[in-house]
Protein backbone atom coordinates (compact mmCIF):
# COMPACT_ATOMS: atom_id res chain seq x y z
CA UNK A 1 140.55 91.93 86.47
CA UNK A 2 138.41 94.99 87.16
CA UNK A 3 135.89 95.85 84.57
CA UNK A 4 136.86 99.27 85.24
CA UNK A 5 140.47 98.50 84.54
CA UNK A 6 139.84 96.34 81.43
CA UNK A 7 137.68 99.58 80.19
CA UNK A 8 141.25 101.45 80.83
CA UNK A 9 143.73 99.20 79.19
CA UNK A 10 140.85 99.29 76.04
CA UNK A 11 141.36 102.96 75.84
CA UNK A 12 145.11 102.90 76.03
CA UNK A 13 145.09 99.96 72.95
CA UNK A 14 143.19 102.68 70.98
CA UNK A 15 144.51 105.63 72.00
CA UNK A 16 141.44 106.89 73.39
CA UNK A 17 142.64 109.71 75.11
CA UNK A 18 139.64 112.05 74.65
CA UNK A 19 137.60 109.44 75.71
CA UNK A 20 135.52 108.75 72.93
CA UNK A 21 133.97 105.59 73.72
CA UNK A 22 132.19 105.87 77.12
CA UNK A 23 132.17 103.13 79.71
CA UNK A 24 128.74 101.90 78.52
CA UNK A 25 130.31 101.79 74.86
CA UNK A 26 133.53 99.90 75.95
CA UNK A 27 131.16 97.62 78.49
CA UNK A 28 129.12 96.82 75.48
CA UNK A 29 132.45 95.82 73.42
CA UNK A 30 133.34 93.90 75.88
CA UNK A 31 130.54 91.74 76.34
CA UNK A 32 130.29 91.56 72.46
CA UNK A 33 134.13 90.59 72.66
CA UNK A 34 133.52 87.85 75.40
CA UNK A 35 130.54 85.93 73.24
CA UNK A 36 132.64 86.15 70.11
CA UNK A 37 135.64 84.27 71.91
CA UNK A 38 133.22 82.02 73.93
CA UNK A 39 132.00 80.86 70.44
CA UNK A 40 135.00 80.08 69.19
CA UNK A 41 136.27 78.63 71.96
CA UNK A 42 133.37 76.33 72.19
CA UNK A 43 134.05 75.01 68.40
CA UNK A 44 136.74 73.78 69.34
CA UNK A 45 135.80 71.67 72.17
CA UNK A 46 137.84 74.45 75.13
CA UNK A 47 136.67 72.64 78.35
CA UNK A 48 136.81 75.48 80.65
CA UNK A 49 133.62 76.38 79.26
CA UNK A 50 131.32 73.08 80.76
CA UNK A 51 129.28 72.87 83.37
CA UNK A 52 126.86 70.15 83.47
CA UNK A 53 123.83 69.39 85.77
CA UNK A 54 120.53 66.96 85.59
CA UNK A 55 117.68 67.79 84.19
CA UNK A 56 113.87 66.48 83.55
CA UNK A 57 111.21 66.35 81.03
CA UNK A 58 110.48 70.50 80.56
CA UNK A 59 113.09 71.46 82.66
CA UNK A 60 114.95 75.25 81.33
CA UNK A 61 117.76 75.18 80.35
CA UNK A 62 120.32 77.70 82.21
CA UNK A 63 121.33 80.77 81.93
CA UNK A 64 123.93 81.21 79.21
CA UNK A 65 123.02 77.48 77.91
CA UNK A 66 124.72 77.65 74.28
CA UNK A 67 124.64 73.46 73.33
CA UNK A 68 125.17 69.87 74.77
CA UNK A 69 129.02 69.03 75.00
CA UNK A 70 128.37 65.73 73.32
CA UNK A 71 125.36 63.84 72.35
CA UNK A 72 122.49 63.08 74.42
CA UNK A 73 119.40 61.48 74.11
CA UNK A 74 117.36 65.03 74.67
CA UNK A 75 116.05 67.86 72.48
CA UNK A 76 116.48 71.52 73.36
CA UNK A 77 113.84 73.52 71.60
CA UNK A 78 112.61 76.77 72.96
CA UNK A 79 114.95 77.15 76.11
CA UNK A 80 113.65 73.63 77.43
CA UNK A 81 115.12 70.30 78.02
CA UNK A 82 112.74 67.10 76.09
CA UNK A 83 113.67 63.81 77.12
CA UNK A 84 114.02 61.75 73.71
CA UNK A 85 115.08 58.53 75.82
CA UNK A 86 112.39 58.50 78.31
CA UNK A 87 114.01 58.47 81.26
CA UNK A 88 113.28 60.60 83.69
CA UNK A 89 116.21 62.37 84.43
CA UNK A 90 119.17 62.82 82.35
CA UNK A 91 122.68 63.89 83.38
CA UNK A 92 124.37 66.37 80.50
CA UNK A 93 127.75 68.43 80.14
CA UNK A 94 126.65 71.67 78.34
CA UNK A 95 128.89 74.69 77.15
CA UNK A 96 127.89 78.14 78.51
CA UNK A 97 128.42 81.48 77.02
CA UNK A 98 130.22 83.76 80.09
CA UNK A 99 127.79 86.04 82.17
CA UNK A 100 127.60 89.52 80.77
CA UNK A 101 129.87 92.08 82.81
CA UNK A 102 128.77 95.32 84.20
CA UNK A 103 130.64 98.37 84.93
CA UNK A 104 131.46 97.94 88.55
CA UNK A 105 131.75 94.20 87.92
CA UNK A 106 134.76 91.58 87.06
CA UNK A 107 135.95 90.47 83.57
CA UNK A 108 133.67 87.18 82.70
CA UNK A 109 137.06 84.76 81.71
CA UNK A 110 138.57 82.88 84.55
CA UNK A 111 141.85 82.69 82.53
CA UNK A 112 143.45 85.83 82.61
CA UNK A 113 144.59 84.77 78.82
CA UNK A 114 140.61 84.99 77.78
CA UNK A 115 140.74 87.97 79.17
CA UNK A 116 143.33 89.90 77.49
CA UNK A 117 141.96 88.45 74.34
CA UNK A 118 138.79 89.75 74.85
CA UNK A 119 140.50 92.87 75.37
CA UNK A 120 142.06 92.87 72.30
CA UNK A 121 138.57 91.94 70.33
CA UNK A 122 137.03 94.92 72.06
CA UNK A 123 139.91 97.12 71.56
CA UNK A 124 140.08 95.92 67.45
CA UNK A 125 135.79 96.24 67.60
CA UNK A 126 135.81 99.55 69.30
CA UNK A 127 138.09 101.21 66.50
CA UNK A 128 136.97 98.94 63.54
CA UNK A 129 133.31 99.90 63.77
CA UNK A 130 133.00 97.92 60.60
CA UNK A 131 131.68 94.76 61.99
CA UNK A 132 135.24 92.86 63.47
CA UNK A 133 135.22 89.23 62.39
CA UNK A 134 138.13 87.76 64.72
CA UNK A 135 138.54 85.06 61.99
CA UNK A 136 140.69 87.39 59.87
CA UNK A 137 143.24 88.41 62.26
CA UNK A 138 145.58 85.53 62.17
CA UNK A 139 147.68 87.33 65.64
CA UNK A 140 144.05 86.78 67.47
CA UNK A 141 143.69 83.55 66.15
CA UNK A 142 146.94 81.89 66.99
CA UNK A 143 146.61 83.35 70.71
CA UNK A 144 142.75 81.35 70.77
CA UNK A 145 144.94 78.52 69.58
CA UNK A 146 147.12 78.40 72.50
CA UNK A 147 144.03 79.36 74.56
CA UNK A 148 142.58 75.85 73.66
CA UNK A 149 145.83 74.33 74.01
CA UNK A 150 146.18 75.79 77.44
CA UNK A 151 142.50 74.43 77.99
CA UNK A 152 143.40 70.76 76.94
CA UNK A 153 147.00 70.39 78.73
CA UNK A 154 145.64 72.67 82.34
């Protein structure tokens, strides 16, 4: 999905038909929507957010690094990779918060699930400016549980 569109469907879930959160607002919800889910999504173990690679002594970590999926003789203090084993390389599986999006770019959620949710934090951020915690809306919540679900079984 088209940021643009996504930016669209936000305004039609709040009735935003004067417009009153500009794209940069709506791109900023978005993004803001997108780390909240990633977060929870990483608690509980969703796979779809992995990548892994090899890294040395002092390597950086990469972009979007958020933690180790499982444990690993290393130490990741200040955005770099410290052997703890010494070996010299060391092969990890790492969780990694989605890219942000820009305005003439694509949502950041492979699943087109993620992305509706997202939506739907955005949407429930944009009109509750009162700091949205996604952990009281049970609706939200059951659709991250079949999210992970989907994660485990696809």
């Amino acid at each position: 999905m088209q940021v643009k569109e996504a930016i669209w469907r936000i305004r039609a879930m709040t009735h935003d038909v004067t417009e009153d959160y500009d794209d940069a607002d709506c791109v900023f919800a978005i993004n803001l929507a997108a780390h909240e889910l990633a977060t929870t999504l990483i608690a509980g173990h969703y796979p779809g957010l992995i990548e892994e690679g090899d890294f040395r002594e002092g390597d950086a970590v990469p972009e979007g690094f958020f933690k180790t999926a499982g444990l690993y003789p290393v130490c990741v203090t200040g955005g770099m990779v410290h052997m703890l084993s010494g070996q010299d390389v060391q092969h990890l599986r790492y969780y990694v918060l989605p890219k942000d999006v820009a305005l003439g770019g694509v949502m950041p959620f492979r699943l087109s699930l993620l992305n509706r949710l997202t939506l739907k934090i955005a949407a429930k951020m944009l009109s509750d400016e009162n700091e949205f915690d996604i952990s009281q809306d049970t609706g939200i919540q059951t659709e991250i549980q079949q999210a992970l679900a989907s994660g485990w079984a696809g």
